[in-house]
Protein backbone atom coordinates (compact mmCIF):
# COMPACT_ATOMS: atom_id res chain seq x y z
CA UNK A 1 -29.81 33.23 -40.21
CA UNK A 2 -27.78 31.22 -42.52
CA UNK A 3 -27.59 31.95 -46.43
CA UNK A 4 -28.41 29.55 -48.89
CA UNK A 5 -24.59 29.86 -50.00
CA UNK A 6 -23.26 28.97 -46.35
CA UNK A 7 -25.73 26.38 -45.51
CA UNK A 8 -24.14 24.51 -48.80
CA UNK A 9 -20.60 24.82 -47.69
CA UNK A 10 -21.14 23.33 -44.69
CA UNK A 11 -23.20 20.41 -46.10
CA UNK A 12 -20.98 19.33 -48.78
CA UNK A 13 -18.22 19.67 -46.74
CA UNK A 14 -20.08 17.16 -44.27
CA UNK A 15 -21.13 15.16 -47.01
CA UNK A 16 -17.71 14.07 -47.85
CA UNK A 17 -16.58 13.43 -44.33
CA UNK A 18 -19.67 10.71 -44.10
CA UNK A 19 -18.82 9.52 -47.08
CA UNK A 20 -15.14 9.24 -46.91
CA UNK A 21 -14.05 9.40 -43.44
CA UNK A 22 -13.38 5.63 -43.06
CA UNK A 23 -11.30 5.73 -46.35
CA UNK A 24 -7.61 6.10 -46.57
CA UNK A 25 -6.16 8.79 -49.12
CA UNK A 26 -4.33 5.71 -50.51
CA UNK A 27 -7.57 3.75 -51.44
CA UNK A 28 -10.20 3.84 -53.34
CA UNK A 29 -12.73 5.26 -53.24
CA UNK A 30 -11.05 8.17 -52.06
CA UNK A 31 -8.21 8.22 -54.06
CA UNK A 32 -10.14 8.47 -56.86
CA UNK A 33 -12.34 10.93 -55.46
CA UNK A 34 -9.04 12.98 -54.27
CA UNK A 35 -8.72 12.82 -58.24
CA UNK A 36 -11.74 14.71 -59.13
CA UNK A 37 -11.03 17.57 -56.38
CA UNK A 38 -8.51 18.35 -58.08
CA UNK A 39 -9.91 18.03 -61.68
CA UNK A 40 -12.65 19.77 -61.02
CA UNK A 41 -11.49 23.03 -60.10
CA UNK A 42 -9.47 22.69 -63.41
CA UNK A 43 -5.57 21.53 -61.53
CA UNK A 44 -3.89 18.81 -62.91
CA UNK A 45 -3.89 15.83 -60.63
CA UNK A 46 -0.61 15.42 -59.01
CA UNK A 47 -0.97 12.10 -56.92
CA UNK A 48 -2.43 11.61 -53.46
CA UNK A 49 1.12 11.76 -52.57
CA UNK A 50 1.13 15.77 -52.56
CA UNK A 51 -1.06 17.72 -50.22
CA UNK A 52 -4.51 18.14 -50.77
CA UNK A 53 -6.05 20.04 -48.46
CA UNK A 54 -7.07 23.07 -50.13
CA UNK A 55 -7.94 21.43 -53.17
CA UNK A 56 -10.32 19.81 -50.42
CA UNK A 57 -11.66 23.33 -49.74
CA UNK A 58 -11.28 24.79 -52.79
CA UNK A 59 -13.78 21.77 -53.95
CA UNK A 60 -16.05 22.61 -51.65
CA UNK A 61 -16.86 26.55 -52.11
CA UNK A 62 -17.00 25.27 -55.61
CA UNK A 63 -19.58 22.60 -55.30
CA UNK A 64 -21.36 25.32 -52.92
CA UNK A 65 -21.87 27.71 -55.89
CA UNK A 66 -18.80 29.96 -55.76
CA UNK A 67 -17.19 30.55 -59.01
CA UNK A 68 -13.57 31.68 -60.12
CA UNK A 69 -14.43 35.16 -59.86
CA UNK A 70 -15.71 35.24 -56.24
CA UNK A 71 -12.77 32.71 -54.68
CA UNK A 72 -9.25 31.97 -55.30
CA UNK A 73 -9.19 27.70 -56.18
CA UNK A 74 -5.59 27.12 -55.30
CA UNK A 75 -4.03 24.15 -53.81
CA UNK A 76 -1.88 26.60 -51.59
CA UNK A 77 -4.66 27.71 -48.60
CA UNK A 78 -1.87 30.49 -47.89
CA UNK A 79 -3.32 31.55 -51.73
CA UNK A 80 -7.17 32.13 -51.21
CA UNK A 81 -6.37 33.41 -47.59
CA UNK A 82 -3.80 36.36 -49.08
CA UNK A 83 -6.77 36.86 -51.47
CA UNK A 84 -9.70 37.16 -49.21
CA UNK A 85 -7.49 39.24 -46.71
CA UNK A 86 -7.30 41.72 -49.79
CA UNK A 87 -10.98 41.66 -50.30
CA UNK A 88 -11.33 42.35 -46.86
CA UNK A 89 -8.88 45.25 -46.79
CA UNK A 90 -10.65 46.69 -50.30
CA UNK A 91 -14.49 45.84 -49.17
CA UNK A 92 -15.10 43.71 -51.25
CA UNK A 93 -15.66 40.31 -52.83
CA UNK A 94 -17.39 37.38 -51.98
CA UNK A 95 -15.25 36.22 -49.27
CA UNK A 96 -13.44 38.26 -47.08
CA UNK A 97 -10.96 37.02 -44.20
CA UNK A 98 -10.96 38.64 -40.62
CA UNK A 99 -8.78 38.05 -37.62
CA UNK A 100 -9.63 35.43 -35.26
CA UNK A 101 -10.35 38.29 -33.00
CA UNK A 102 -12.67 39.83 -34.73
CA UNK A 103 -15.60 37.39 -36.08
CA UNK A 104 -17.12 34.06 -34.07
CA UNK A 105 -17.06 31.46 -36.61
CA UNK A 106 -19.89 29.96 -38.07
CA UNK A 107 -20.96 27.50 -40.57
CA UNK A 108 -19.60 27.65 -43.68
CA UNK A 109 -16.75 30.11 -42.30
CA UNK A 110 -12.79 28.76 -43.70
CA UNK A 111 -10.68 28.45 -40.58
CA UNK A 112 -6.88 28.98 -41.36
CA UNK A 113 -4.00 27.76 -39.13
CA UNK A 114 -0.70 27.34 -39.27
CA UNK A 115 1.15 24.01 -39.50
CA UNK A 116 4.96 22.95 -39.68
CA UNK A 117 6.08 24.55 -36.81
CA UNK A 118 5.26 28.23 -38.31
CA UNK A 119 4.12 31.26 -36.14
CA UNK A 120 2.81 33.53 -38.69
CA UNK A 121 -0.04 35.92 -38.04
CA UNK A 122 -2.55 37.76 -39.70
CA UNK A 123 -0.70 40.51 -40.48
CA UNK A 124 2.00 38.29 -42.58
CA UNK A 125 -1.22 36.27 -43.96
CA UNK A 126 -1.61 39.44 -45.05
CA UNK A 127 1.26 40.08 -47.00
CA UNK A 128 2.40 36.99 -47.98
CA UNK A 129 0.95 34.18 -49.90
CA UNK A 130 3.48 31.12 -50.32
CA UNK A 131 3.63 29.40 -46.90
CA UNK A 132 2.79 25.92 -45.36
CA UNK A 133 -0.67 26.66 -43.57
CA UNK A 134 -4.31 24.84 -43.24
CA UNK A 135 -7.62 25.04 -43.58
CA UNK A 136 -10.72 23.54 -42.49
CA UNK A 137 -14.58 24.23 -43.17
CA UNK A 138 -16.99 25.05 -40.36
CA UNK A 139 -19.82 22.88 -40.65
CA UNK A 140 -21.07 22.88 -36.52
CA UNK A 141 -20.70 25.36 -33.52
CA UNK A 142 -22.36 24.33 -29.89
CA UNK A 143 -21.47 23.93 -26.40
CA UNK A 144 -20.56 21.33 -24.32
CA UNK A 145 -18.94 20.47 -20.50
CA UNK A 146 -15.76 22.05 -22.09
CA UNK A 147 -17.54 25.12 -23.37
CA UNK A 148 -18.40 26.86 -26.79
CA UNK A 149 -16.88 25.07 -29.71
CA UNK A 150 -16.70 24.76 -33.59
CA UNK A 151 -16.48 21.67 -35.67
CA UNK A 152 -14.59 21.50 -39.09
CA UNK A 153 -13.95 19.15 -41.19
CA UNK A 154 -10.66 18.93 -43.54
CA UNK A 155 -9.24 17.48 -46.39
CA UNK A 156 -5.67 15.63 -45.85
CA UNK A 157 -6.42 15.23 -42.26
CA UNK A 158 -4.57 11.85 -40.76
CA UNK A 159 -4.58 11.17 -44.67
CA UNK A 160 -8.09 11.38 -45.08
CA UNK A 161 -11.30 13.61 -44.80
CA UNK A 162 -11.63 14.52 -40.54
CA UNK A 163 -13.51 16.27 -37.92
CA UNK A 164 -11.95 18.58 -35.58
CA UNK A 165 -13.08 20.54 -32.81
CA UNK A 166 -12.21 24.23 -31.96
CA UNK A 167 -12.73 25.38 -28.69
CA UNK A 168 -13.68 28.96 -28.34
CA UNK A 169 -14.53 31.70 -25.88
CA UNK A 170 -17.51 32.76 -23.84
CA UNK A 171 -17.59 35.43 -26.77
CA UNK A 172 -17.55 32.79 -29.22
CA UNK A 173 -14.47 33.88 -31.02
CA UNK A 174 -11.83 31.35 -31.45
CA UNK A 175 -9.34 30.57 -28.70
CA UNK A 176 -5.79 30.98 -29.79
CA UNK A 177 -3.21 27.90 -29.45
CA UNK A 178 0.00 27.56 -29.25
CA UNK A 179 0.62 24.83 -31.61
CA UNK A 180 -0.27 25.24 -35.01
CA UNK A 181 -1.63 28.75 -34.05
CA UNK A 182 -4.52 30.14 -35.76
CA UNK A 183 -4.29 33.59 -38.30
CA UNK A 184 -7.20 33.73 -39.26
CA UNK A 185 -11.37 33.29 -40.37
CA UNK A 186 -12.77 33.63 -44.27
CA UNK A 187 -16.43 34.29 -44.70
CA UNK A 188 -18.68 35.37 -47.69
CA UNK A 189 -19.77 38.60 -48.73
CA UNK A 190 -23.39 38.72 -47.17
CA UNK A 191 -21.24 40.28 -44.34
CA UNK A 192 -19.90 42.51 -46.42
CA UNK A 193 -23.84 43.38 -47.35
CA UNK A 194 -23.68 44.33 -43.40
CA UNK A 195 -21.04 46.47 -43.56
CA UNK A 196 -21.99 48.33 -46.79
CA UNK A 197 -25.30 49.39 -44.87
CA UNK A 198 -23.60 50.66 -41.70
CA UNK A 199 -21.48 52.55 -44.11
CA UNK A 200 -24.62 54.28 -46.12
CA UNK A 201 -27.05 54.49 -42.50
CA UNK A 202 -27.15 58.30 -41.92
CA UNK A 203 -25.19 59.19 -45.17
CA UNK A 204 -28.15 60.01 -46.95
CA UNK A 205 -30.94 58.04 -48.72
CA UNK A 206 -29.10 57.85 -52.06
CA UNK A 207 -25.73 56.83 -53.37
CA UNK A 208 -23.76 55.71 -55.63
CA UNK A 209 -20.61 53.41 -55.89
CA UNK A 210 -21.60 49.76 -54.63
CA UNK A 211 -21.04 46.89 -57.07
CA UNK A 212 -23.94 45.15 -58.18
CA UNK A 213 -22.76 42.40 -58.45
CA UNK A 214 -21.40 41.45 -55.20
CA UNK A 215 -25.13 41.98 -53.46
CA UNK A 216 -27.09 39.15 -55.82
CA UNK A 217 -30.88 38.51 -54.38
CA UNK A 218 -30.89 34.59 -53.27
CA UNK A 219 -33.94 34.41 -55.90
CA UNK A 220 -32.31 36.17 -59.08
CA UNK A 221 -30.32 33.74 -61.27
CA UNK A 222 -26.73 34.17 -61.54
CA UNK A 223 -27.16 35.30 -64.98
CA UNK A 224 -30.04 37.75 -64.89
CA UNK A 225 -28.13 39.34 -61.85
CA UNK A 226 -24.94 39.93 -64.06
CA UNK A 227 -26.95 40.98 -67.17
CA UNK A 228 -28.54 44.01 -64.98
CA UNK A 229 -25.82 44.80 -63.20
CA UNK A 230 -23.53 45.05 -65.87
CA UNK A 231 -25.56 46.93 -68.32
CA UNK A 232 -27.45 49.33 -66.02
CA UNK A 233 -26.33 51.62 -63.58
CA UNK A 234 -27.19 51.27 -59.66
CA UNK A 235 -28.08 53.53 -57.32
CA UNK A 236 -28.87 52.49 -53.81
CA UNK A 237 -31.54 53.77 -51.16
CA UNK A 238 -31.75 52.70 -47.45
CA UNK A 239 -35.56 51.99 -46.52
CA UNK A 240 -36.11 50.63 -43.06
CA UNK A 241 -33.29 48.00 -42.21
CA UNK A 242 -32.87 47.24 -46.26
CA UNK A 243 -30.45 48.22 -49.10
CA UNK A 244 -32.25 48.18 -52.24
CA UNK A 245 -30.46 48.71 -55.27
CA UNK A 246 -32.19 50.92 -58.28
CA UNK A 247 -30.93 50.43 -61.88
CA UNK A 248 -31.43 53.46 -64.02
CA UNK A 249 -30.27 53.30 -67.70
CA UNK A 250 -27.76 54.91 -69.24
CA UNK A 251 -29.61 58.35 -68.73
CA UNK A 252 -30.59 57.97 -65.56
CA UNK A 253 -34.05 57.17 -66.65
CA UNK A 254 -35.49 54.19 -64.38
CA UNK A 255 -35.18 50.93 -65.83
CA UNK A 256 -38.22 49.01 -63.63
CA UNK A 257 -35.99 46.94 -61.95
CA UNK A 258 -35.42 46.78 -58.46
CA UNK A 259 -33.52 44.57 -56.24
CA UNK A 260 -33.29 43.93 -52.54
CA UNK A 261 -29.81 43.05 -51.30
CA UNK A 262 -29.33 39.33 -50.12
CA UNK A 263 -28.86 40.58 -45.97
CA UNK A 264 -26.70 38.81 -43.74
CA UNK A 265 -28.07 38.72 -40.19
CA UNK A 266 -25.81 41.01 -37.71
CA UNK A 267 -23.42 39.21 -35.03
């Protein structure tokens, strides 16, 4: 099942394809809108001349909800995809980016490619962060007479906002190319929810050590969430197929507030 979070990537994303697709990055009213992706995640607006792809994505986690603290705006992709790598490496974050080998992609999921002739694979991705590369948001998977495939939908595409189609396997992971070969797949932190509970299952019913912050119920407000989590301390229990998380004061003393962790559903 979809969060709340993904389910608006993928629909803004879409949103500006319908809107713009027809348009030329030379024209209004995409020029102008070109404009705003980049003045809206606070970049100074260059021209439709320079690349604007991942001011395109960058736009669109934004407009999703996402805020500087949970993804890298850039208008390098090689910059948020060095970044989520890290989270991934670390455990945490909001978004966290896996090899194509290792996650089937689904809506709302950045796919990241190379372009210009380049190579590179995840493992440079991972150590490097100023190289020509592209990304594209997921916003459909299905099957057809071809097989399983993902749609995305790009910024800067054919100088304007496109469609694409990724074919992938009977496992529904992507299927490598040789041009323009894929590195690799960002997602958000729900998944990371997953992997925090397969990490406490059979460790005992109690803990310590997760951050808060990173496992915010769909119905808590943004704010509310950071108030608690920042000025209580969290202990978490595993009831069932749950993570709750228990804030205790300053003395350990229960504050009355529990949470249960926003879930991602397993793949």
């Amino acid at each position: 099942m979809l969060s709340d979070f993904e389910k608006a990537v993928g629909r803004t994303a879409a949103e500006e394809y319908n809107t713009f697709h027809l348009n030329s990055e030379n024209d209004e009213p995409l020029s102008g809108r070109i404009k705003q992706y980049w003045q809206d995640i606070n970049l100074h607006f260059p021209g439709v001349a320079v690349a604007w792809s991942a001011v395109f994505v960058s736009w669109c986690i934004k407009q999703a909800g996402a805020t500087s603290d949970e993804f890298k705006f850039s208008p390098q992709h090689s910059v948020f995809v060095h970044w989520a790598i890290g989270n991934m490496q670390a455990n945490r974050g909001l978004f966290r980016a896996h090899s194509i080998s290792e996650i089937a992609p689904s809506i709302g999921d950045i796919i990241h490619n190379n372009r210009d002739g380049n190579t590179h694979d995840f493992a440079f991705a991972a150590t490097h962060n100023d190289y020509p590369s592209h990304s594209a948001i997921v916003v459909e998977t299905g099957h057809d007479h071809d097989g399983l495939f993902a749609v995305t939908i790009g910024g800067n595409e054919s100088d304007s906002v496109r469609r694409k189609r990724v074919a992938l396997d009977e496992d529904g992971l992507i299927v490598q190319r040789t041009n323009s070969p894929f590195i690799c797949a960002s997602r958000t932190s729900n998944d990371g929810v997953r992997h925090e509970l397969a990490s406490v299952k059979g460790s005992g019913t109690e803990g310590r050590g997760l951050d808060a912050r990173e496992f915010r119920p769909r119905n808590c407000p943004r704010d509310r969430w950071e108030a608690l989590s920042c000025s209580h301390r969290v202990r978490h229990r595993v009831q069932g197929n749950g993570l709750y998380l228990d804030f205790t004061n300053d003395d350990d003393t229960p504050s009355g507030a529990v949470a249960a962790a926003d879930r991602r559903r397993e793949r």
